[in-house]
Protein backbone atom coordinates (compact mmCIF):
# COMPACT_ATOMS: atom_id res chain seq x y z
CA UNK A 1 68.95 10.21 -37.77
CA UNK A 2 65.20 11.49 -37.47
CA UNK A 3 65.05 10.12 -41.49
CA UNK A 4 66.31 6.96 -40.90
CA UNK A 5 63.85 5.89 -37.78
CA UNK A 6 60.75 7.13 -40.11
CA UNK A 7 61.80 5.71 -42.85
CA UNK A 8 58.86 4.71 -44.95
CA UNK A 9 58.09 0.94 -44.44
CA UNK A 10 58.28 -1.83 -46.81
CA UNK A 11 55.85 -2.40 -49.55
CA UNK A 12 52.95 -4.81 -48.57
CA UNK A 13 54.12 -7.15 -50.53
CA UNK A 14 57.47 -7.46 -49.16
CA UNK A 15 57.48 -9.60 -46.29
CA UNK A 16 59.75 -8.12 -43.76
CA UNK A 17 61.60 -10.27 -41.70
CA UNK A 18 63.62 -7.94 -39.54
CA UNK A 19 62.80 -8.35 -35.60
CA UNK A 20 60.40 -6.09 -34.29
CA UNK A 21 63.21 -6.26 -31.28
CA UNK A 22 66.44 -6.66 -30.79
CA UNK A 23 68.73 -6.51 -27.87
CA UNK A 24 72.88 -7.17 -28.42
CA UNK A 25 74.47 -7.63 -24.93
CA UNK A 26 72.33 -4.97 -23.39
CA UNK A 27 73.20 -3.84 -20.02
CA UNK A 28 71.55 -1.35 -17.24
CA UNK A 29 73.64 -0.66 -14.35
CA UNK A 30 72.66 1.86 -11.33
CA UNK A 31 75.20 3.91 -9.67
CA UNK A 32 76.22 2.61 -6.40
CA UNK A 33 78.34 1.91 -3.84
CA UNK A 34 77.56 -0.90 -4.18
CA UNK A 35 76.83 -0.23 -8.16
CA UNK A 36 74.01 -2.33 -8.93
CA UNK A 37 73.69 -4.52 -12.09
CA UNK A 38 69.50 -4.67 -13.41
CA UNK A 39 70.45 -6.44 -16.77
CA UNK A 40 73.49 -8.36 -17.87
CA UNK A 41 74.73 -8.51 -21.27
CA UNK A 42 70.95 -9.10 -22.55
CA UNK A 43 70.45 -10.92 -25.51
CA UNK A 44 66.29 -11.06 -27.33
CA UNK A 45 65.13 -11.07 -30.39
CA UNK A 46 61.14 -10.38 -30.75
CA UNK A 47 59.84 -11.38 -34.61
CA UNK A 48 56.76 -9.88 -35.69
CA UNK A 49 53.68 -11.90 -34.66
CA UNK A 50 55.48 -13.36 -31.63
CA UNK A 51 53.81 -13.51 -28.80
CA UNK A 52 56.61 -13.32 -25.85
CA UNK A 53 56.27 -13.72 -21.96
CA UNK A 54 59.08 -12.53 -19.84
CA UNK A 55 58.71 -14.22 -16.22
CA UNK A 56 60.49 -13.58 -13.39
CA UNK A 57 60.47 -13.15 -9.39
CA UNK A 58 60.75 -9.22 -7.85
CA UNK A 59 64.14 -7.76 -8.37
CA UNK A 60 65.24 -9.76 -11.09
CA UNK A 61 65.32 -7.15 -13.71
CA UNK A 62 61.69 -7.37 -15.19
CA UNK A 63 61.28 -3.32 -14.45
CA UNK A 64 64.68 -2.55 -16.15
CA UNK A 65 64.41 -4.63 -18.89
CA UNK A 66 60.29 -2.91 -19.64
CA UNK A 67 61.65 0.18 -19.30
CA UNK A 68 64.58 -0.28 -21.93
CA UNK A 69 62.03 -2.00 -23.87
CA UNK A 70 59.89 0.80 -23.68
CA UNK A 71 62.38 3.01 -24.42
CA UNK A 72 61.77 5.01 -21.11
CA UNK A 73 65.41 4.32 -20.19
CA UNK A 74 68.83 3.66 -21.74
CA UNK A 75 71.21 0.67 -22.12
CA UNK A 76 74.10 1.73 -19.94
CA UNK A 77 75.88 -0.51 -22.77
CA UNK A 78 74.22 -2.58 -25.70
CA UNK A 79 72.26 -2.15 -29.03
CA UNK A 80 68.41 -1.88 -28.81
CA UNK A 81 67.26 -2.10 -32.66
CA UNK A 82 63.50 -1.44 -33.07
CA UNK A 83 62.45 -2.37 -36.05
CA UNK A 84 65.66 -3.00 -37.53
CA UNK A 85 66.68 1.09 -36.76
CA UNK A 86 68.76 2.18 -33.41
CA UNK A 87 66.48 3.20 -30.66
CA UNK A 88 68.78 3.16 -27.61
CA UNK A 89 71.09 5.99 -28.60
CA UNK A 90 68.09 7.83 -30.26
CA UNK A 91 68.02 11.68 -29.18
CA UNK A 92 64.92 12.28 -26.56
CA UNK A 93 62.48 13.15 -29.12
CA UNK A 94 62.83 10.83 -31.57
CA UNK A 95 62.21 7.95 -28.65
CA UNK A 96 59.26 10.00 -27.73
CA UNK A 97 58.05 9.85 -30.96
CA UNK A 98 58.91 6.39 -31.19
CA UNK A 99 56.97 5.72 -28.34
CA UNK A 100 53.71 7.04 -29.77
CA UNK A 101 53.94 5.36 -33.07
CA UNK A 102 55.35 2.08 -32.61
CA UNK A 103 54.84 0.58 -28.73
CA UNK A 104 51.63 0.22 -27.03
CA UNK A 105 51.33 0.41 -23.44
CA UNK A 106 49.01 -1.57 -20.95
CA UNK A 107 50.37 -1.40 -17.28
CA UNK A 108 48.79 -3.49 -14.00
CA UNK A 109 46.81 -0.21 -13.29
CA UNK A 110 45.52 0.64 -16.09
CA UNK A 111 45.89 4.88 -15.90
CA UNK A 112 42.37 5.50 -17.26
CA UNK A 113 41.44 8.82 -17.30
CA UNK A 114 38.46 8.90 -14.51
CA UNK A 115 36.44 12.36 -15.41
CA UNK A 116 36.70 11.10 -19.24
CA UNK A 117 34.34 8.70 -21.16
CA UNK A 118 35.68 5.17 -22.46
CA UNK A 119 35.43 6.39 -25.72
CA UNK A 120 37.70 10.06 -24.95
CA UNK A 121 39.94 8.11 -23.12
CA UNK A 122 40.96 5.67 -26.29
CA UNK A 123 40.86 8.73 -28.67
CA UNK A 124 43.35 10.63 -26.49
CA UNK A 125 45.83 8.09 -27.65
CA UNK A 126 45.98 9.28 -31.12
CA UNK A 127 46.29 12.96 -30.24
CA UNK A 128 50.28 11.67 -29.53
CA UNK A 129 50.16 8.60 -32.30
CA UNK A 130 50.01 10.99 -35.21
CA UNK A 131 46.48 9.51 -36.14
CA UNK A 132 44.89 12.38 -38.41
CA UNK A 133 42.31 14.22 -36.74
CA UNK A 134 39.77 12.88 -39.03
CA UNK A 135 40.10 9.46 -37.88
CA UNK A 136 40.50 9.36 -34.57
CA UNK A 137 37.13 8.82 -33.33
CA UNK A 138 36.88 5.86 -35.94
CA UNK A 139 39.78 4.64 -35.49
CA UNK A 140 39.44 4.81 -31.30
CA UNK A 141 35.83 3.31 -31.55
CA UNK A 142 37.46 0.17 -34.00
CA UNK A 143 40.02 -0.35 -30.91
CA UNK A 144 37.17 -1.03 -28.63
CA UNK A 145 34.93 -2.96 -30.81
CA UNK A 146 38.22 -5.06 -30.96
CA UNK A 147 37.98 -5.85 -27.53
CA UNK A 148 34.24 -5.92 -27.25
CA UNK A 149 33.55 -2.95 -25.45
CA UNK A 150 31.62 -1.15 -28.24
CA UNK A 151 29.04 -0.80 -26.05
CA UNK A 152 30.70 1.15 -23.26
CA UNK A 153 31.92 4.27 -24.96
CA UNK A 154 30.03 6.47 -23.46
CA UNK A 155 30.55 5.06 -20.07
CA UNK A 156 32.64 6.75 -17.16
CA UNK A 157 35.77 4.19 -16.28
CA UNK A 158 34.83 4.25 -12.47
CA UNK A 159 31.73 2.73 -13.52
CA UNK A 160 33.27 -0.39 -15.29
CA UNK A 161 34.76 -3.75 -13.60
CA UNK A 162 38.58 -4.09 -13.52
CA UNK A 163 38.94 -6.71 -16.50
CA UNK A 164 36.42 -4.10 -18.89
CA UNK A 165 39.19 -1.41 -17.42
CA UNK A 166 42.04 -3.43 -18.82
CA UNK A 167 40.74 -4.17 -21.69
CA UNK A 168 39.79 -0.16 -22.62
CA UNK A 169 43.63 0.16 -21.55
CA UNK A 170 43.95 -2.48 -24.23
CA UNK A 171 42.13 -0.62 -26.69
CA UNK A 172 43.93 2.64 -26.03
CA UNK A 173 47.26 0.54 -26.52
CA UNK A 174 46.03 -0.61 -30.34
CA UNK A 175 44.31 2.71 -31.21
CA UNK A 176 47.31 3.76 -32.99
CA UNK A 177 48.22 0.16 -34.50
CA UNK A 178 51.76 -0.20 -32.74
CA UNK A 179 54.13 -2.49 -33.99
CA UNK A 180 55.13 -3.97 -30.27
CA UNK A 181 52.20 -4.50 -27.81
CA UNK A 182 54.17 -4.49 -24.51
CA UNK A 183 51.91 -5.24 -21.58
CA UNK A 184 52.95 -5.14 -17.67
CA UNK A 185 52.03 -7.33 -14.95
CA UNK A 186 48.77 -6.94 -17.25
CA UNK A 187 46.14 -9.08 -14.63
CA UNK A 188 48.17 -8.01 -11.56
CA UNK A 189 45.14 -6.11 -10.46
CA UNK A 190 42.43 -8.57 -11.75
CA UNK A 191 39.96 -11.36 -9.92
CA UNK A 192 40.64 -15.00 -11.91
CA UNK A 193 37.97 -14.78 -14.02
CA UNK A 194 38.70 -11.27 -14.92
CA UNK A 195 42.25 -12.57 -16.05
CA UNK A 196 41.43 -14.90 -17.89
CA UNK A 197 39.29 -12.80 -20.31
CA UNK A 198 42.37 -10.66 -20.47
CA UNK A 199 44.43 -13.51 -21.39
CA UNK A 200 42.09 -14.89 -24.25
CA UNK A 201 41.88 -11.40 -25.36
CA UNK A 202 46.04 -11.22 -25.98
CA UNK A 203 45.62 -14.97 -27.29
CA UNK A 204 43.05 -13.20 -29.75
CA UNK A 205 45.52 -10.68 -30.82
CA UNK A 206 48.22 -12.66 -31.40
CA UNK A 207 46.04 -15.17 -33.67
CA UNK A 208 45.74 -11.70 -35.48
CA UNK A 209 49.43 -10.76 -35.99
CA UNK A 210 49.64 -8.31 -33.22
CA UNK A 211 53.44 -8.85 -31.54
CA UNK A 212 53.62 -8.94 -27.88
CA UNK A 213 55.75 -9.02 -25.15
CA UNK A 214 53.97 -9.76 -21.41
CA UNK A 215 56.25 -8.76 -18.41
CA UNK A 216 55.39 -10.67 -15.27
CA UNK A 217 55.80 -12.92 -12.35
CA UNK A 218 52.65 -15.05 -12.86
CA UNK A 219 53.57 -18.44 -14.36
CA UNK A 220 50.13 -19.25 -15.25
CA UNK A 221 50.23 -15.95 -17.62
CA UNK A 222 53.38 -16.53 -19.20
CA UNK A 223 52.64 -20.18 -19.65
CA UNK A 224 49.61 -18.64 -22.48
CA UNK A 225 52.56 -16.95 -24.25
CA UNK A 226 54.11 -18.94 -27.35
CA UNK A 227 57.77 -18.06 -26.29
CA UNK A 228 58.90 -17.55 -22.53
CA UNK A 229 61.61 -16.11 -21.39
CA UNK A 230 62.90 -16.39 -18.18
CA UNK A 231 64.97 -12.86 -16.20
CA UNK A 232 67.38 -13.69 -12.64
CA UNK A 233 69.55 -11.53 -11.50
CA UNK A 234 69.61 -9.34 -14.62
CA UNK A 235 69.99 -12.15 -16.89
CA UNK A 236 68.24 -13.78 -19.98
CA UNK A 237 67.21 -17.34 -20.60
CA UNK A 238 64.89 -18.82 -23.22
CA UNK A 239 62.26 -21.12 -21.59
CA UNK A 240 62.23 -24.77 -23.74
């Protein structure tokens, strides 16, 4: 199975239409009593280039649904295809791998590495991405010129505001050019003007091609999304 999920990808000049995701009928249930249902025969297709919001209220499946996503749980029934390939029934490594290589996490609190530099905590990234060694300092200093923090590397993340923070986080998320950008409650920790550089930055990426999927319960986020999606009660709704 390990050859089939590596597979080498298409020739540039083939343009590959297959989603980035896709979910068929997915569903998470937690034991009980009573046994509790997160998603319910889920249904979502993600292209490549989209640029997806996923709103929703607390406890209506948005943690389930990123973690399936993000493959850091399972379906308890349903097909996740990544890429075209079978990701939810994927042994432990091979979704481990998959994680380094093709997602790209930011999360509402960033996880910055306090006691290292901007700069060693975007190259870090590649140590699990399978960036050679050669190019990770290159290719970590690119992510942050990206997001216009070229001039922080050497700089200590306690010492930076909370929208610079989530935009290294950013950075450390593209280092290792991941083919789903899947961001978490991504200004939950941010002042307004703070999130709404984040929020031109993603509008940024997905002008370049970069495919993402935003998780949260801020309506004036997803509304910046070119797709929404709507979650209750473990359930799926596309957003006219």
């Amino acid at each position: 199975m390990t050859a089939d999920l590596f597979a080498q990808e298409a020739p540039v000049d083939v343009i590959d239409v297959t989603p980035v995701v896709e979910l068929r009928q997915v569903t998470r249930q937690f034991p009980g009593p009573p046994v509790v249902e997160a998603l319910r025969a889920v249904d979502l297709q993600i292209g490549r280039g989209d640029y997806v919001s996923i709103v929703g209220p607390s406890g209506s499946g948005k943690s389930s649904l990123l973690n399936v996503l993000g493959l850091l749980d399972r379906p308890t029934s349903g097909e996740y295809l990544l890429d075209g390939r079978p990701a939810g029934t994927a042994s432990e490594r091979e979704r481990s791998l998959l994680r380094a290589s093709r997602i790209g996490f930011v999360f509402q609190s960033f996880h910055l590495l306090p006691q290292r530099t901007v700069l060693d905590n975007v190259m870090l990234a590649t140590m699990y991405s399978g960036v050679p060694r050669g190019q990770r300092r290159e290719r970590a200093v690119a992510a942050l010129d990206r997001v216009g923090l070229s001039h922080r590397l050497g700089f200590w993340p306690t010492t930076l505001s909370g929208g610079e923070r989530q935009r290294v986080a950013v950075a450390r998320a593209l280092v290792a050019e991941p083919h789903l950008l899947l961001a978490d409650e991504p200004t939950g920790n941010l002042d307004t003007a703070s999130s709404a550089q984040v929020m031109a930055l993603f509008d940024e990426l997905h002008a370049d091609g970069v495919t993402l999927a935003v998780i949260t319960h801020d309506l004036a986020v997803s509304a910046r999304a070119a797709r929404r999606v709507r979650i209750e009660d473990g359930r799926l709704e596309e957003i006219a």
